[in-house]
Protein backbone atom coordinates (compact mmCIF):
# COMPACT_ATOMS: atom_id res chain seq x y z
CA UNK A 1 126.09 124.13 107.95
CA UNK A 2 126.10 127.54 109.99
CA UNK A 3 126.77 127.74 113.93
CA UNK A 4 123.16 128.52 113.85
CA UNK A 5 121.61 125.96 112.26
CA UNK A 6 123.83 123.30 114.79
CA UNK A 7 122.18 124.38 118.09
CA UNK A 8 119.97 122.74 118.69
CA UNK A 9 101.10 115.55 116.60
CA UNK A 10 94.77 117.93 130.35
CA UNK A 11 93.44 115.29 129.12
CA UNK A 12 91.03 114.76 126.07
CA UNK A 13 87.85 112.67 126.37
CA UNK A 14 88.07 108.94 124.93
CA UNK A 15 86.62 110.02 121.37
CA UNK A 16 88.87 113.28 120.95
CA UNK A 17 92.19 111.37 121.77
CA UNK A 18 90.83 108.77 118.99
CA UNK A 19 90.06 111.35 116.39
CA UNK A 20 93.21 113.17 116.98
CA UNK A 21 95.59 109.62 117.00
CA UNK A 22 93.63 108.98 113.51
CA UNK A 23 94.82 112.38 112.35
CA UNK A 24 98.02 111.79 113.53
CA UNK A 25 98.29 108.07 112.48
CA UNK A 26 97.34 109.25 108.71
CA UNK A 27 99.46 111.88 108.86
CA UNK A 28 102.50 110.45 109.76
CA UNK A 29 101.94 106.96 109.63
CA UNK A 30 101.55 104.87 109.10
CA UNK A 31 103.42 108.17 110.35
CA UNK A 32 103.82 110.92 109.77
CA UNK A 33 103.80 109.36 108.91
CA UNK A 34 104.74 110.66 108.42
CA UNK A 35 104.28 116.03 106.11
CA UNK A 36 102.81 123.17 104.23
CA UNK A 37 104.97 123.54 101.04
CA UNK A 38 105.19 121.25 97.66
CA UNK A 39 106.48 117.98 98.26
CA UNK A 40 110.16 117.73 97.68
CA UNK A 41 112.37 115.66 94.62
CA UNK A 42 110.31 116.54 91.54
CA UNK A 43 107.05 117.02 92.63
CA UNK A 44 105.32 119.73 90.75
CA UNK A 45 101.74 119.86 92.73
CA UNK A 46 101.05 121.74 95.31
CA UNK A 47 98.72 119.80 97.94
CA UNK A 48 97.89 123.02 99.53
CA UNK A 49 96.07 124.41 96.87
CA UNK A 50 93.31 122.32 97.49
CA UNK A 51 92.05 123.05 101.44
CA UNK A 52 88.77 124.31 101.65
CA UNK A 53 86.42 123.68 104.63
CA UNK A 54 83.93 121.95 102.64
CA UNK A 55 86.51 119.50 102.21
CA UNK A 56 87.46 119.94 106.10
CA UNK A 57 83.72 119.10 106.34
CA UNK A 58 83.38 116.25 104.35
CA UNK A 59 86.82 114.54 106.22
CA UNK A 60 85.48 115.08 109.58
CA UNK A 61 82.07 113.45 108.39
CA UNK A 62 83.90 110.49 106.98
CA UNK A 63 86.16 109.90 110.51
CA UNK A 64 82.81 110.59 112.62
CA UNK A 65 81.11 108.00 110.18
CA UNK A 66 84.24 105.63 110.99
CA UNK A 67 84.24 106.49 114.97
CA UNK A 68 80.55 105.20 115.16
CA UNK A 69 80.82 101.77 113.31
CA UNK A 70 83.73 100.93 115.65
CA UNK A 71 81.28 101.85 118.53
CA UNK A 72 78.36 99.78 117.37
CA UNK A 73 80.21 96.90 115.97
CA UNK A 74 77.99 94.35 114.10
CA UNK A 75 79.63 90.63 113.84
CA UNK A 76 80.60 90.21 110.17
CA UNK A 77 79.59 93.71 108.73
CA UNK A 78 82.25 95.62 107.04
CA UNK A 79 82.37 99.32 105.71
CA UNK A 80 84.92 101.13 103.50
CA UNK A 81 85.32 104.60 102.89
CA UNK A 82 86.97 106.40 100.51
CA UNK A 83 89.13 109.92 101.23
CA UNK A 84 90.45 112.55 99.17
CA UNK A 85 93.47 114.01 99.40
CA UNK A 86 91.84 117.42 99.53
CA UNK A 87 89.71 116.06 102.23
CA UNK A 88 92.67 114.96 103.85
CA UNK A 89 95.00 117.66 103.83
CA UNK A 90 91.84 120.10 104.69
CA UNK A 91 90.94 117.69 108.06
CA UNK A 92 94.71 118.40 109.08
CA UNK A 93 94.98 122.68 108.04
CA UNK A 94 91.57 123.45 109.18
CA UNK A 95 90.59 121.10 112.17
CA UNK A 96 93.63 119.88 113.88
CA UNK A 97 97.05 121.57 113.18
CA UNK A 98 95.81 123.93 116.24
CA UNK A 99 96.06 120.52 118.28
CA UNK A 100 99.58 119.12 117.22
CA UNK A 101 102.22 119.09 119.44
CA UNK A 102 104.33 122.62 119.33
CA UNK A 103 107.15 121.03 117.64
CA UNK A 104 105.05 120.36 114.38
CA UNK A 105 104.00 124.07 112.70
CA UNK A 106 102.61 122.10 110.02
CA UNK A 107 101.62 118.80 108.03
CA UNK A 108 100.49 117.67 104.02
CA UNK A 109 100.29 115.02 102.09
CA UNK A 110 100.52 113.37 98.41
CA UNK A 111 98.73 110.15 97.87
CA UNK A 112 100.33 107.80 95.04
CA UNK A 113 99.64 104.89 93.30
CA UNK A 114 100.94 102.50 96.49
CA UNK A 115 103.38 105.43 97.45
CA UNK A 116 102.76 108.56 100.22
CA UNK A 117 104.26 111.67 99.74
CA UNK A 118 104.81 114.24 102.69
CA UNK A 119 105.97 117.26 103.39
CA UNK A 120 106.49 118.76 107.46
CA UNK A 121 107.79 121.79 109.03
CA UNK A 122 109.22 121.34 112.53
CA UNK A 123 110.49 123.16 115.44
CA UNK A 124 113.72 121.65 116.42
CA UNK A 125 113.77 124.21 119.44
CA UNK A 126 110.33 122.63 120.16
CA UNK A 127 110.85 118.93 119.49
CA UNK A 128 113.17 118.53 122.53
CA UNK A 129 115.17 115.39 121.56
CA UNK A 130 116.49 114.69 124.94
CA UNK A 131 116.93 110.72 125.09
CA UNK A 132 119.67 108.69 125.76
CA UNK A 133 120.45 107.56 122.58
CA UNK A 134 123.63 108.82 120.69
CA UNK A 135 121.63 109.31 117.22
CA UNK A 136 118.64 111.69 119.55
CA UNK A 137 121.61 113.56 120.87
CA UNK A 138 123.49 114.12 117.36
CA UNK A 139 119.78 115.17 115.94
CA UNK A 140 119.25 117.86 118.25
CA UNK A 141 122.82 119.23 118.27
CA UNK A 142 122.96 119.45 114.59
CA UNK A 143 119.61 121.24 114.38
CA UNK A 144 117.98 124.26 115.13
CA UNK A 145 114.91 126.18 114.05
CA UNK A 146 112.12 125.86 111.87
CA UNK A 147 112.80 123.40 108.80
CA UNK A 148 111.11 121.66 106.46
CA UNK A 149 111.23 117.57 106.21
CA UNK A 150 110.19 116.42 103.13
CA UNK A 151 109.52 112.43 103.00
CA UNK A 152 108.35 109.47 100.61
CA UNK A 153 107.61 105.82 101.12
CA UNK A 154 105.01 103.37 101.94
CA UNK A 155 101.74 102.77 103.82
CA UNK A 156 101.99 99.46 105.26
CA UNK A 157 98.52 99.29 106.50
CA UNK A 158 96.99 95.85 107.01
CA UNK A 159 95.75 92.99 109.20
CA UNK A 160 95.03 96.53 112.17
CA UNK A 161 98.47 97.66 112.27
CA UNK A 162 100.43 100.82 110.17
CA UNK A 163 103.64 101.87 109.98
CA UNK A 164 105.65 103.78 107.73
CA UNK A 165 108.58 102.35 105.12
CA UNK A 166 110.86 105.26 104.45
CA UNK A 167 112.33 105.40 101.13
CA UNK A 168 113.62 109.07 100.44
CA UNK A 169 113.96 112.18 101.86
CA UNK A 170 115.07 115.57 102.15
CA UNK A 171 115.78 118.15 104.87
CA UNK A 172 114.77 121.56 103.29
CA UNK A 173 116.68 121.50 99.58
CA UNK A 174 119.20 119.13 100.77
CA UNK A 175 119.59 115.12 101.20
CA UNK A 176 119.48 113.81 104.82
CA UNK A 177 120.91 109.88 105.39
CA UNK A 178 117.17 107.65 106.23
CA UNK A 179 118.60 106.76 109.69
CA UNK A 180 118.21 110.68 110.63
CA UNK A 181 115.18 111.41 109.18
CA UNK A 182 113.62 108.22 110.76
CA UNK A 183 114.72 109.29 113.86
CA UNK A 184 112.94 112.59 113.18
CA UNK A 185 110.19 111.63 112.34
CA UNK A 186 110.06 108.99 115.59
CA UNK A 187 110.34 112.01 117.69
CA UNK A 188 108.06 114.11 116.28
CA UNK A 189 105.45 111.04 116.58
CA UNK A 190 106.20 110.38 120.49
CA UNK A 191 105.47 114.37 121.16
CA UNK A 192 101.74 114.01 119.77
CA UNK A 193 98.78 113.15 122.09
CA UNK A 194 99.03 110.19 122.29
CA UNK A 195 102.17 109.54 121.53
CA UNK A 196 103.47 106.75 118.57
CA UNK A 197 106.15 105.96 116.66
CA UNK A 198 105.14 106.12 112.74
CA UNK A 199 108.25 103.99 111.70
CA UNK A 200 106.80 100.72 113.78
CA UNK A 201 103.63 98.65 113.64
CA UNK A 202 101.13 100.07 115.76
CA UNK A 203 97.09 99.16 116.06
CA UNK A 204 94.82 101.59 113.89
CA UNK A 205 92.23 103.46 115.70
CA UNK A 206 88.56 102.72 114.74
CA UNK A 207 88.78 98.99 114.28
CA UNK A 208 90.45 99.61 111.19
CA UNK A 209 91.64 96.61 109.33
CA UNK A 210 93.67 97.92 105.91
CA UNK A 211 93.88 100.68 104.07
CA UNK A 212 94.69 101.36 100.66
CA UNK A 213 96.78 104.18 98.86
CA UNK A 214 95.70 105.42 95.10
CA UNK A 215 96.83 108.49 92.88
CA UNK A 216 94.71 111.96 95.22
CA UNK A 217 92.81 109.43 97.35
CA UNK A 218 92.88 106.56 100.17
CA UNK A 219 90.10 103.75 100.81
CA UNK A 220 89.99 102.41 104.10
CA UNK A 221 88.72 99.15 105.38
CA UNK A 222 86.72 98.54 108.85
C-alpha cells in the first residue's frame, strides 16, 4: 500500500428525515447496508444499467404509498409492496445521492435469492473516523481517498428491526478482513441524516414489519 493511500447517507421536516432514513436503511441496511460500479467477486451485471427516472418515479410512488399507511394506520390491515431493483437503485442515483452525507459519492445494489449485493464509493478524507476506538483510528490512518467497498451478506429484516450480516467483501480489487469493512460501513451509517449503524438491529421506518429479498426485487411487509 502507497504512502498515499495510508493518510488518511438544518434540519429536515418529520417526513423528509423518514424518506431519507428509508433510503438509507435499504441502502445500507439493513445497511448499507450497506453499495456505482459492478458488484465485486464474480458478479457479471451491472446494476447501473438499469436507472431511469421512470423507475426513480415508480420507487418514490411506492415509499410515498408506504409513508401514508404508517400515517393512517388501520388496526389489523396490512399492505405489502413489491420493489425492483431498478426501482431501487434509480430512487438512490436520481432522488437522493444529492442528500447523502459527503463521505458517500455513491450507492447500488444486487438483490439475491435471500442474499444483498452492494457496491459503495467513499471519501475517506470525508468520512472523518475520529473516535476513540483503536480499530476507527487504524481505519482512517490506513486510508485515504476515494475507494470503492464492495459488500455481500444478509437482510435480516423482521419482527420491525434490520440489520446487516456481513459475509464477504472487498476494498477496490483486493480482500479486506470483515472486522474493517464492518467498521466502515458503521461509520459511513452514523454520518447520514439521521444517523444508524447498518451492522445492528435498528426499528424500520414506516411501521415496517419484514421484508423479503428475491433474485432483482424486494417485498416489504407493513
Amino acid at each position: 500500500m502507497s504512502r498515499d493511500s495510508r493518510r488518511l447517507l438544518p434540519e429536515p421536516p418529520p417526513s423528509f428525515s423518514l424518506t431519507r432514513r428509508f433510503a438509507g436503511w435499504l441502502a445500507v441496511l439493513a445497511a448499507l447496508h450497506l453499495l456505482s460500479a459492478a458488484i465485486a467477486a464474480g458478479s457479471a451485471s451491472d446494476p447501473s444499467q438499469g436507472i431511469s427516472k421512470a423507475a426513480a418515479d415508480a420507487c418514490s410512488a411506492k415509499v410515498k404509498k408506504m409513508e401514508d399507511f404508517a400515517a393512517n394506520a388501520v388496526p389489523g390491515k396490512k399492505q405489502t409492496l413489491r420493489f425492483s431493483q431498478d426501482e431501487v437503485n434509480s430512487y438512490l442515483a436520481l432522488e437522493l445521492s444529492s442528500k447523502y452525507s459527503p463521505s458517500l459519492k455513491s450507492l447500488m445494489f444486487t438483490f439475491e435469492e435471500a442474499k444483498l449485493q452492494g457496491n459503495a464509493v467513499i471519501d475517506f478524507d470525508r468520512l472523518g473516523m475520529r473516535t476513540a476506538k483503536l480499530l476507527s483510528k487504524i481505519v482512517a490512518m490506513m486510508f485515504s481517498g476515494s475507494h470503492r467497498l464492495s459488500a455481500r451478506g444478509k437482510l435480516v429484516a423482521q419482527s420491525g428491526k434490520a440489520n446487516f450480516q456481513l459475509e464477504e467483501a472487498r476494498f477496490d480489487d483486493t480482500s479486506l478482513p470483515n472486522f474493517l469493512v464492518e467498521e466502515i460501513i458503521t461509520a459511513v451509517g452514523r454520518k447520514q441524516r439521521p444517523p444508524f449503524d447498518p451492522m445492528q438491529p435498528s426499528q424500520m421506518p414506516y411501521r415496517i414489519e419484514k421484508v423479503e429479498l428475491h433474485s432483482g426485487y424486494i417485498r416489504i411487509y407493513q
